[in-house]
N, C-alpha and C. Protein backbone atom coordinates (compact mmCIF):
# COMPACT_ATOMS: atom_id res chain seq x y z
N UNK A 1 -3.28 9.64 15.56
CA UNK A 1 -4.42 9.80 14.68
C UNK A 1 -5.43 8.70 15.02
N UNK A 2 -6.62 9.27 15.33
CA UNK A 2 -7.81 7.94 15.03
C UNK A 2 -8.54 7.78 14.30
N UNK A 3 -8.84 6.23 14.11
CA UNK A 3 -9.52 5.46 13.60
C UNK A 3 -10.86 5.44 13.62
N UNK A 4 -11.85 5.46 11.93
CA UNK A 4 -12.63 5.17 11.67
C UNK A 4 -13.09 3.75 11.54
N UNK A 5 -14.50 3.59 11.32
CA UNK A 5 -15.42 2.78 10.46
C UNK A 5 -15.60 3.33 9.32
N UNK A 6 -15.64 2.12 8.21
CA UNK A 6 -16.03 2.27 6.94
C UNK A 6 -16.99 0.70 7.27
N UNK A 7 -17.86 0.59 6.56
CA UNK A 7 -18.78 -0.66 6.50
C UNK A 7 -19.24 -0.39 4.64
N UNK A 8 -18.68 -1.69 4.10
CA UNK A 8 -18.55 -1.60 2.95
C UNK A 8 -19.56 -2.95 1.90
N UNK A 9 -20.39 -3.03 1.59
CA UNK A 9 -20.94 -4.04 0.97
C UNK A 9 -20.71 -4.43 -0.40
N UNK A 10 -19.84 -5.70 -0.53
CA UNK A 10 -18.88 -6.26 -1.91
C UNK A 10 -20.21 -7.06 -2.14
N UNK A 11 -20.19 -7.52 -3.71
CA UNK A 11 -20.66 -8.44 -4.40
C UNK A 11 -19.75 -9.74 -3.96
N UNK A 12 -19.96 -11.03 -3.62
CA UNK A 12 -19.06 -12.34 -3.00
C UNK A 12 -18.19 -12.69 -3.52
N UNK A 13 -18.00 -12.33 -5.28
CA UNK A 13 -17.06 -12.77 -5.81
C UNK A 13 -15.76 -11.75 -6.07
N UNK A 14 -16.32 -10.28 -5.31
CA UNK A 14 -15.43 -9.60 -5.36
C UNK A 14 -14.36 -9.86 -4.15
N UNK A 15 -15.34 -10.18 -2.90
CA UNK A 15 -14.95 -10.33 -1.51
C UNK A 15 -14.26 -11.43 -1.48
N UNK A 16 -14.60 -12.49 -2.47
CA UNK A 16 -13.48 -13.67 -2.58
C UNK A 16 -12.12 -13.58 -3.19
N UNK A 17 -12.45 -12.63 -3.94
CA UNK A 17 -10.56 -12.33 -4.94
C UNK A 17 -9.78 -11.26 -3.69
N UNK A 18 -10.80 -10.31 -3.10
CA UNK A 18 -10.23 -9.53 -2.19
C UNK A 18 -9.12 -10.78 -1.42
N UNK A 19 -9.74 -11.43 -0.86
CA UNK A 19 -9.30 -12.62 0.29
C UNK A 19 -8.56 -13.57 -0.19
N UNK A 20 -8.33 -14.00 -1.42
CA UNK A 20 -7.22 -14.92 -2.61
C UNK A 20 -6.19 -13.92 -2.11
N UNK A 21 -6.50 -12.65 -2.73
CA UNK A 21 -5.02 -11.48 -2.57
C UNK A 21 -4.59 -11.25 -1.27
N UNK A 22 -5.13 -10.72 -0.46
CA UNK A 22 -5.02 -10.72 1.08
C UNK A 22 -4.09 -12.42 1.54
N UNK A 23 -4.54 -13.27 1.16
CA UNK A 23 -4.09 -14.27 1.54
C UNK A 23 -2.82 -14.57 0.95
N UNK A 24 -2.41 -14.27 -0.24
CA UNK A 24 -1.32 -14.78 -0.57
C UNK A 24 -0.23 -13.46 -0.18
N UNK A 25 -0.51 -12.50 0.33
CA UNK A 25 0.51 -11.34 1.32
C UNK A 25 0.67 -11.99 2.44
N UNK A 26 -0.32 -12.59 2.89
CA UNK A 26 -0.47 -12.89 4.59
C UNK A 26 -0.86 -12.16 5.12
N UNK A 27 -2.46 -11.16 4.38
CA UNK A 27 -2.74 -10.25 5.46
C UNK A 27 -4.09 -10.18 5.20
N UNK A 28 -4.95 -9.79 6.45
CA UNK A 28 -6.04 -9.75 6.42
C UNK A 28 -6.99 -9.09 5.48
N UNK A 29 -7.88 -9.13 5.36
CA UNK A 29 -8.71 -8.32 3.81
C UNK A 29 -8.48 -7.19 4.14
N UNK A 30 -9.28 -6.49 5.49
CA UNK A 30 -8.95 -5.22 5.57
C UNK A 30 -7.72 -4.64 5.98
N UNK A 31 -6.34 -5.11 6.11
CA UNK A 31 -5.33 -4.74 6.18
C UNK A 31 -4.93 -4.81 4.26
N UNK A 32 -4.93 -5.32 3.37
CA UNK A 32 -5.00 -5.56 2.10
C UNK A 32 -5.87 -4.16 1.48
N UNK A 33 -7.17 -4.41 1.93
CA UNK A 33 -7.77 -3.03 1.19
C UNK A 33 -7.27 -1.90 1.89
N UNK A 34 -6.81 -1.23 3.23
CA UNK A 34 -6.32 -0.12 3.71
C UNK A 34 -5.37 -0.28 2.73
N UNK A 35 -3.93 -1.05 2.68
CA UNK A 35 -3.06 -1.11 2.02
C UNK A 35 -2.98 -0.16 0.53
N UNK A 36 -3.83 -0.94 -0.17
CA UNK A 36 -4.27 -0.46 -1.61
C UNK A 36 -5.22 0.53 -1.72
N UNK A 37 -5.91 1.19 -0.77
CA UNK A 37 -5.96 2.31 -0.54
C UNK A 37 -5.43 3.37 -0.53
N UNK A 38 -4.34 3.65 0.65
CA UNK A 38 -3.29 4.27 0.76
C UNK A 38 -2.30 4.23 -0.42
N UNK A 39 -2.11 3.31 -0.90
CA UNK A 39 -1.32 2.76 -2.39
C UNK A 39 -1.89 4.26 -3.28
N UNK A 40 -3.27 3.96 -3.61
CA UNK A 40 -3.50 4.52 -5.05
C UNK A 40 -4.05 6.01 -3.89
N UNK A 41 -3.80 6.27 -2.72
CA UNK A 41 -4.09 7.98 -2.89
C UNK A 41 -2.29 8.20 -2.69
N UNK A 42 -1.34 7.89 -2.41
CA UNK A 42 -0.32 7.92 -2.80
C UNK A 42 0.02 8.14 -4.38
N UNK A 43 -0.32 7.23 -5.19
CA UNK A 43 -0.31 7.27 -6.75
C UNK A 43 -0.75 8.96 -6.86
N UNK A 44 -2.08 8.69 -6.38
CA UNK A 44 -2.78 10.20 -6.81
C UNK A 44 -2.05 11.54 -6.56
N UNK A 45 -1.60 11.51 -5.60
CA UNK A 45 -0.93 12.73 -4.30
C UNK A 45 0.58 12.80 -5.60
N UNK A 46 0.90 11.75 -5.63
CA UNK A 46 2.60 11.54 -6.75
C UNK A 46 2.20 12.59 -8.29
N UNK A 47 1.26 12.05 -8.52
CA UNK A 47 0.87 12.35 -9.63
C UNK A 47 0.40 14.03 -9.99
N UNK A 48 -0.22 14.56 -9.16
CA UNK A 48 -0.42 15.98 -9.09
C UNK A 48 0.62 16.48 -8.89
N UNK A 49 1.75 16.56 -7.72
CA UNK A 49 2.87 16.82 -7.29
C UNK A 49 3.58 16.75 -8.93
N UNK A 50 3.69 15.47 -9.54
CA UNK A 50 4.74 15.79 -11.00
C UNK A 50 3.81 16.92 -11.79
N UNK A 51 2.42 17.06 -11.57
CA UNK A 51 2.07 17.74 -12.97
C UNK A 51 2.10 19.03 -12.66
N UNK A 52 2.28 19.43 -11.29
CA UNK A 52 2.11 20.61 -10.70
C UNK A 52 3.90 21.03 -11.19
N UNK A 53 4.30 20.20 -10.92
CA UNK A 53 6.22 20.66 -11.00
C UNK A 53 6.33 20.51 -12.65
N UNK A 54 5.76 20.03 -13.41
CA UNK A 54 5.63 20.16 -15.01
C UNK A 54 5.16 21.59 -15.33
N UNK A 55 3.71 21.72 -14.52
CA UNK A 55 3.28 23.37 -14.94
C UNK A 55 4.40 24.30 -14.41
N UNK A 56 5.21 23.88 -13.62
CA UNK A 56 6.05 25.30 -13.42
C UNK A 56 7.58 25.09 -13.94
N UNK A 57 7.96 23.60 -14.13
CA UNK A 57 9.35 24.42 -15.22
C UNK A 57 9.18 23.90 -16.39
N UNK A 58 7.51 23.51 -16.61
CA UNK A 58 8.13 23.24 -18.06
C UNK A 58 7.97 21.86 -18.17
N UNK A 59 6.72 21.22 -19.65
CA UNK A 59 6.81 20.09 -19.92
C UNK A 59 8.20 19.16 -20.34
N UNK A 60 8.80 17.87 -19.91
CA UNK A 60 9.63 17.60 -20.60
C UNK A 60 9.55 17.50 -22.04
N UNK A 61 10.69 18.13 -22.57
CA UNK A 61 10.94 17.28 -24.27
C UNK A 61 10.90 16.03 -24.53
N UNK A 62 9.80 15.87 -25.27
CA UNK A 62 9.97 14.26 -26.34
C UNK A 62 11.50 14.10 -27.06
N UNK A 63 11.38 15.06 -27.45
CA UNK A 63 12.83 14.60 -27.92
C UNK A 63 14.42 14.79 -27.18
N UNK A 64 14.32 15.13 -25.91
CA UNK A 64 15.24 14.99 -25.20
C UNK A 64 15.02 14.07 -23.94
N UNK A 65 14.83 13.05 -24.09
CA UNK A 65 14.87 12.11 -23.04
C UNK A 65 14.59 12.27 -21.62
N UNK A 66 13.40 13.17 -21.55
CA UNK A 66 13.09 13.40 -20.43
C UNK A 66 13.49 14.62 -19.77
N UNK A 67 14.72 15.24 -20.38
CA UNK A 67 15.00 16.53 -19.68
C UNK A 67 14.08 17.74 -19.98
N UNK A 68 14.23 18.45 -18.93
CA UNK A 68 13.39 19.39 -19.00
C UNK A 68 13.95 20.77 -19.96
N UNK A 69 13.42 21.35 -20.31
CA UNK A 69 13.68 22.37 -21.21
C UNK A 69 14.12 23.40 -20.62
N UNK A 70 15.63 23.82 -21.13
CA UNK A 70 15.88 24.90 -20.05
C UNK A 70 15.18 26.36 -20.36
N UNK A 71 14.23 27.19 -19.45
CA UNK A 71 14.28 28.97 -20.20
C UNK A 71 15.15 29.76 -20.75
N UNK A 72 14.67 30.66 -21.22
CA UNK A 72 15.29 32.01 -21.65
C UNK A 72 16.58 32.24 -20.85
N UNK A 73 17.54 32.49 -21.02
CA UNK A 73 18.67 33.28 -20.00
C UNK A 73 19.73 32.55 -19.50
N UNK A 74 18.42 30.90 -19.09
CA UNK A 74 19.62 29.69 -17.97
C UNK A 74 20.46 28.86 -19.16
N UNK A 75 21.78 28.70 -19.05
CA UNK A 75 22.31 28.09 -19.97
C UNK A 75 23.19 27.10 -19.23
């Protein structure tokens, strides 16, 4: 797969906490922001995937600890 450019313009004090965080991983800013990038479209990608598998068997019960509710028939 190849690689883009992104050219991104931070306010300094954002670009400085970027580089506090980056620094205390040991990794460069833009290895830090790809990182947490990929992080939260991961989150995102996780997150549809559960709600998509919720719309099809079924919200869990509050009152059963998470299990899912069985249908009609399955016992």
């Amino acid at each position: 797969m190849g690689t883009s450019v992104l050219s991104v313009r931070l306010e300094r004090e954002l670009l400085e906490r970027l580089r506090r965080h980056a620094a205390r991983r040991g990794m460069s800013v833009q290895d830090y922001v790809v990182r947490t990038l990929i992080r939260d479209d991961f989150d995102e990608r996780f997150q549809a995937a559960v709600e998509e598998t919720e719309r099809f068997y079924g919200s869990p019960d509050p009152r059963g600890a998470g299990q899912v509710r069985p249908t009609a028939g399955i016992r």
